[in-house]
Protein backbone atom coordinates (compact mmCIF):
# COMPACT_ATOMS: atom_id res chain seq x y z
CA UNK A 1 24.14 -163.94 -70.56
CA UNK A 2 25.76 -160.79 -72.33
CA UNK A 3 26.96 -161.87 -75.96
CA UNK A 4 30.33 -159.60 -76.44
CA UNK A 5 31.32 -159.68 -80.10
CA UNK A 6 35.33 -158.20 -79.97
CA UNK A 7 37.17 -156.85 -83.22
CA UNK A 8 35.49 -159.90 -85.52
CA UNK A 9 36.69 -160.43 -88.78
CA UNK A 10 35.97 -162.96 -91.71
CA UNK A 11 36.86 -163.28 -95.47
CA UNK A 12 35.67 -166.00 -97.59
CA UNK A 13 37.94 -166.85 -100.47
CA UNK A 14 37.55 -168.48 -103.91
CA UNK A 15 40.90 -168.76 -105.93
CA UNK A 16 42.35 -165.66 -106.15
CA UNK A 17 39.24 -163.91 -104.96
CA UNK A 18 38.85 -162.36 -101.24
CA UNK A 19 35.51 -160.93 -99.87
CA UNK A 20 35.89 -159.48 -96.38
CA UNK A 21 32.27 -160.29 -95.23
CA UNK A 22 32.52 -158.94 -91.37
CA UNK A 23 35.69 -155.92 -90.98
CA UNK A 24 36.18 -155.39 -87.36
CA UNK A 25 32.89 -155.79 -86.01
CA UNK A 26 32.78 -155.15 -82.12
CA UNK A 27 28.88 -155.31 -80.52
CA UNK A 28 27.74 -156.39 -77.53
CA UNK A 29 24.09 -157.36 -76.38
CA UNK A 30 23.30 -157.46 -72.77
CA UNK A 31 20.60 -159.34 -70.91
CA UNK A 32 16.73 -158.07 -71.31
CA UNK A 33 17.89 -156.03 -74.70
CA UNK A 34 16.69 -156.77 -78.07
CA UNK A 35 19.57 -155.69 -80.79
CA UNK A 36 18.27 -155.11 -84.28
CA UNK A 37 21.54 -155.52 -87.01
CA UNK A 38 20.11 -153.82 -90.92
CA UNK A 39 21.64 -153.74 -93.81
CA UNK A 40 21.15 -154.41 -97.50
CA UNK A 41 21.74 -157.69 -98.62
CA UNK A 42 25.16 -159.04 -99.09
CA UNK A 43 26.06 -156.22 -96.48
CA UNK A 44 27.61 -159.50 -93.77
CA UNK A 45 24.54 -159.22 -91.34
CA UNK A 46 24.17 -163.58 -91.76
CA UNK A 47 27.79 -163.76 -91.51
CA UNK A 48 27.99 -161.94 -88.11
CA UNK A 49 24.78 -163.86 -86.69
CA UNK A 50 26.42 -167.19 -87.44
CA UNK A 51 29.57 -165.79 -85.89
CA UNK A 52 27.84 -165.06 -82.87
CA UNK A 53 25.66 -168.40 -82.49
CA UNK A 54 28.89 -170.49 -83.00
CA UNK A 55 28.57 -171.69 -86.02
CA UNK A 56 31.03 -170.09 -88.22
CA UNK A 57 34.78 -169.00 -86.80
CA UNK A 58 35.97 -165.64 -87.48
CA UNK A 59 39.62 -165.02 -88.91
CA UNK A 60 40.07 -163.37 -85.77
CA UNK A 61 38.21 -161.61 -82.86
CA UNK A 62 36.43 -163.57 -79.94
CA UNK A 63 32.96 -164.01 -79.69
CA UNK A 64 31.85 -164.19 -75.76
CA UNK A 65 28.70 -165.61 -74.20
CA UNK A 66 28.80 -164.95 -70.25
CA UNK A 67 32.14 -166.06 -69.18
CA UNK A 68 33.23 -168.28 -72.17
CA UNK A 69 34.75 -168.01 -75.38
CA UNK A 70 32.69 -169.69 -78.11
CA UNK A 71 35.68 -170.72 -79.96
CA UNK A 72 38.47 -171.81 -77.41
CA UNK A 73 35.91 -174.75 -77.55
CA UNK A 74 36.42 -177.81 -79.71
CA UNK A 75 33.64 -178.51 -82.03
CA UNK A 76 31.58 -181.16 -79.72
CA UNK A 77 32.30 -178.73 -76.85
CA UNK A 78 30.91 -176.24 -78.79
CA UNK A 79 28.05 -177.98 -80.19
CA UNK A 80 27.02 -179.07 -76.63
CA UNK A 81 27.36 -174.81 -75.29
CA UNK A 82 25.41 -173.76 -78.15
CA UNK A 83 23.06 -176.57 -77.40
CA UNK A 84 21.75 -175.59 -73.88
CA UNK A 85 22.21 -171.81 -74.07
CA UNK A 86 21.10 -170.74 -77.88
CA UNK A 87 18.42 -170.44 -79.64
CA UNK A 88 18.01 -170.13 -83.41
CA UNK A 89 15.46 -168.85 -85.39
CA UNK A 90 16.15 -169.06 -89.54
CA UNK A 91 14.04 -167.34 -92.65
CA UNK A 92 14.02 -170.24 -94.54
CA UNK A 93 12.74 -172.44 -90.98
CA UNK A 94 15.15 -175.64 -91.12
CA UNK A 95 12.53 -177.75 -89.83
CA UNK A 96 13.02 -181.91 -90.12
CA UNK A 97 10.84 -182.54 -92.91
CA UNK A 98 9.50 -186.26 -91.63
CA UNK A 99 8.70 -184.78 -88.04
CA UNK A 100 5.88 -183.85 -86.52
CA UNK A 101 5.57 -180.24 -85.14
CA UNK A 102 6.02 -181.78 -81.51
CA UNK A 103 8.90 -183.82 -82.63
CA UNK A 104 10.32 -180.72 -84.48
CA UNK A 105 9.97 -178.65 -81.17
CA UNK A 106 11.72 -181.17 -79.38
CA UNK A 107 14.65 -181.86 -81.44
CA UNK A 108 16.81 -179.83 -79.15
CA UNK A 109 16.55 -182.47 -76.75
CA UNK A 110 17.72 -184.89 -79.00
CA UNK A 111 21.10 -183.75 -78.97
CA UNK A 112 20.72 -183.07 -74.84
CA UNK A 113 19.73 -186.37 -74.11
CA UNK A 114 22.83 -188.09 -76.24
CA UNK A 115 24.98 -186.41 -74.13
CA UNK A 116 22.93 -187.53 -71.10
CA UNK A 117 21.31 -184.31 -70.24
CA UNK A 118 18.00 -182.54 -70.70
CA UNK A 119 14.72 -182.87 -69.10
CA UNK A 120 13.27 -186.78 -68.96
CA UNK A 121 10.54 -187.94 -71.46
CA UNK A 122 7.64 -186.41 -69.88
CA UNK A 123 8.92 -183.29 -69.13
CA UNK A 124 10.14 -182.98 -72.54
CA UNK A 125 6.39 -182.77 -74.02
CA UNK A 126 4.93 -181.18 -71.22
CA UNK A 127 7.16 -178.28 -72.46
CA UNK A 128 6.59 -178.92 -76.23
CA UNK A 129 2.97 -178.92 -75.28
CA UNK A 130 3.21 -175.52 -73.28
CA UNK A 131 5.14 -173.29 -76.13
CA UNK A 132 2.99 -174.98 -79.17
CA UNK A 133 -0.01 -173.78 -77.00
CA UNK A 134 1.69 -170.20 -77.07
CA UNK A 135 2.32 -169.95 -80.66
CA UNK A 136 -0.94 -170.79 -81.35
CA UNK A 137 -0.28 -174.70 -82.71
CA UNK A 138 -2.35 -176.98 -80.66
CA UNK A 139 -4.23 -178.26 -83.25
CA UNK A 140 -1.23 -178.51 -85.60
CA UNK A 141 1.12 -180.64 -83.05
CA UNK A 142 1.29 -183.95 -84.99
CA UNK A 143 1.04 -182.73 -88.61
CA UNK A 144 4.08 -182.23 -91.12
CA UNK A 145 6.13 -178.77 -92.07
CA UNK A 146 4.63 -179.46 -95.48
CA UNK A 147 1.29 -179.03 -94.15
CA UNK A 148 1.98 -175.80 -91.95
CA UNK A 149 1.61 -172.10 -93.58
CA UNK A 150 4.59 -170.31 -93.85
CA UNK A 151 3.43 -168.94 -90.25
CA UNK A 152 3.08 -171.75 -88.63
CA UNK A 153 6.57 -173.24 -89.60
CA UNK A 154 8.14 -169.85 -88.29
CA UNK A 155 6.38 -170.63 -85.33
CA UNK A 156 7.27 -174.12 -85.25
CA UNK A 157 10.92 -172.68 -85.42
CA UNK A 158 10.31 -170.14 -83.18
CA UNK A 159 9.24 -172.92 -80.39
CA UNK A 160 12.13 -175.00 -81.35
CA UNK A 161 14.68 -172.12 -80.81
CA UNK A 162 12.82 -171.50 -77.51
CA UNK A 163 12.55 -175.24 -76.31
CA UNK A 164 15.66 -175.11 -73.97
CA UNK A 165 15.37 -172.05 -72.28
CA UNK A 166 18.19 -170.56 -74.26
CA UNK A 167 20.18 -167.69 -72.41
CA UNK A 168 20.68 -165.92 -76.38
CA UNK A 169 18.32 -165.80 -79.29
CA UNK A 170 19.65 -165.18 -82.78
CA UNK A 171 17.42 -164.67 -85.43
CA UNK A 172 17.96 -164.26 -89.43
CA UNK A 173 15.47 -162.36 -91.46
CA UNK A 174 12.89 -164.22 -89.37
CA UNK A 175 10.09 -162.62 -90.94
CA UNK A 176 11.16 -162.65 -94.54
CA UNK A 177 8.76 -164.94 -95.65
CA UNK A 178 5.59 -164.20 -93.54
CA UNK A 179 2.57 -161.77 -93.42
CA UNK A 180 2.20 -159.19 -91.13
CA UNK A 181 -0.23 -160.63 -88.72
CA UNK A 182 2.61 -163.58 -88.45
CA UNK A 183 5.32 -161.02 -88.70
CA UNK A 184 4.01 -159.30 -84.82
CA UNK A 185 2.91 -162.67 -83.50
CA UNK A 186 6.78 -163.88 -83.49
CA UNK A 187 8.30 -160.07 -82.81
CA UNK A 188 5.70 -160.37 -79.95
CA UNK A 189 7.16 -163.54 -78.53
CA UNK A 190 10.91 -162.34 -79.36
CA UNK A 191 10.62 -159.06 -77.15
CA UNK A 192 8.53 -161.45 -74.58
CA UNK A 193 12.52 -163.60 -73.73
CA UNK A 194 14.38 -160.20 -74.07
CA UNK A 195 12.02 -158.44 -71.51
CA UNK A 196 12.29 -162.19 -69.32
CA UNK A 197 15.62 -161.71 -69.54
CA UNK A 198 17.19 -163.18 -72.32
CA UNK A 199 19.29 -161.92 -75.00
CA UNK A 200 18.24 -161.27 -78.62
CA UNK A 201 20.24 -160.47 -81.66
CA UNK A 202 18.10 -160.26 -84.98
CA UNK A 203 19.44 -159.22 -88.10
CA UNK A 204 17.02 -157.86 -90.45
CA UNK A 205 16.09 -155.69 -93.62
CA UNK A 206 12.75 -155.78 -92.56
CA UNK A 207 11.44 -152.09 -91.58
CA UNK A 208 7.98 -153.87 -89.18
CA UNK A 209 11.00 -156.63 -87.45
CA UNK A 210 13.67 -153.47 -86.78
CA UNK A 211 11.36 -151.10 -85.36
CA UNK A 212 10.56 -154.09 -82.69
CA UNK A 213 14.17 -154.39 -81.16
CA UNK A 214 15.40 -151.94 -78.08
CA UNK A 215 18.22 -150.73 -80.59
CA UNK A 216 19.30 -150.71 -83.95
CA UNK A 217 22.60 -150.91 -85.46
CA UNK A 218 23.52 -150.72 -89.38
CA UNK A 219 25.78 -152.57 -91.20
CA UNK A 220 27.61 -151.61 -94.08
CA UNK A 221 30.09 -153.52 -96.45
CA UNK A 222 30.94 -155.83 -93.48
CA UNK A 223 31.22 -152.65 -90.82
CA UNK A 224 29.23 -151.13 -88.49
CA UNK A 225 28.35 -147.57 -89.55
CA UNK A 226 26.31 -146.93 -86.29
């Protein structure tokens, strides 16, 4: 699915204090491309990926994915859309401490199978078992994030974010915290779903992660500059 991002804007206010953290941001990325957002920090490149998964309304603008408008939805509508077709990989991991790698890979279903979707039992760690395998984490499947490297838990994430076939990946400074050799091993399996077919949106300050996407786009005090 295309992501179309149209004329987005979004402040955040404290008191009498405004800071206008996305200005008019218009972007699209189509299916099979890889879109790299830099910027320095505080420049609004987390802002406009959470603006894009769903997760944070603009001020105005309308964020698109395929045919639908992310926020003509309520919030359980929402929740469910962002559920099934996005996937979302974090610097800081947001793993479920007390859960397993396999259970953290599988969480997406969770939320699936309270709504009575998603794949049945089985089929749920056949699938778990097939993208730990990928990433390298057969023999880590049933130990805790706080025994993973800062590696594996990206790749933990990474699996997660990839668990239910998502049509859009968004990904925030998702190799911040890792080495290099972990760094290409999750680029690697990021330009793998773009050139499947899927859609990727990364934001970045990374030089290694920016050079990996199709095309690159700066940011600057909330605006596009390129």
């Amino acid at each position: 699915m295309r992501l179309t991002l149209d004329n987005i804007t979004k402040t955040y206010r404290s008191g009498r204090l405004s800071v206008r953290a996305v200005d008019g941001v218009s972007l699209s990325v189509s299916p099979g491309e890889f879109v790299a957002v830099k910027g320095p920090s505080g420049c609004g490149k987390s802002t406009l990926l959470l603006v894009s998964g769903g997760l944070l309304k603009p001020d105005s603008g309308t964020v698109m994915l395929g045919n639908q408008s992310l926020y003509s939805l309520n919030a359980n509508e929402r929740a469910g859309f962002r559920n099934r077709n996005i996937g979302f990989v974090f610097q800081q991991f947001h793993l479920i401490p007390y859960l397993s790698v396999t259970d953290n890979v599988m969480a997406p279903a969770l939320a699936a199978a309270k709504n009575g979707a998603g794949d049945g039992p089985r089929d749920r760690v056949t699938r778990a078992d097939e993208l730990t395998r990928e990433l390298g984490l057969t023999d880590r499947r049933g130990h805790m994030p706080s025994e993973l490297s800062s590696g594996e838990r990206q790749r933990t994430a990474l699996a997660r974010a990839l668990f239910n076939h998502p049509a859009l990946l968004l990904a925030d400074e998702p190799t911040g915290n890792l080495d290099s050799e972990n760094s290409r091993i999750a680029l690697d399996h990021m330009k793998r779903f773009a050139s499947d077919g899927g859609s990727v949106l990364m934001v970045s300050h990374d030089p290694q992660a920016v050079a990996a996407a199709d095309r690159i786009v700066k940011i600057r005090d909330g605006r596009l500059i390129s």
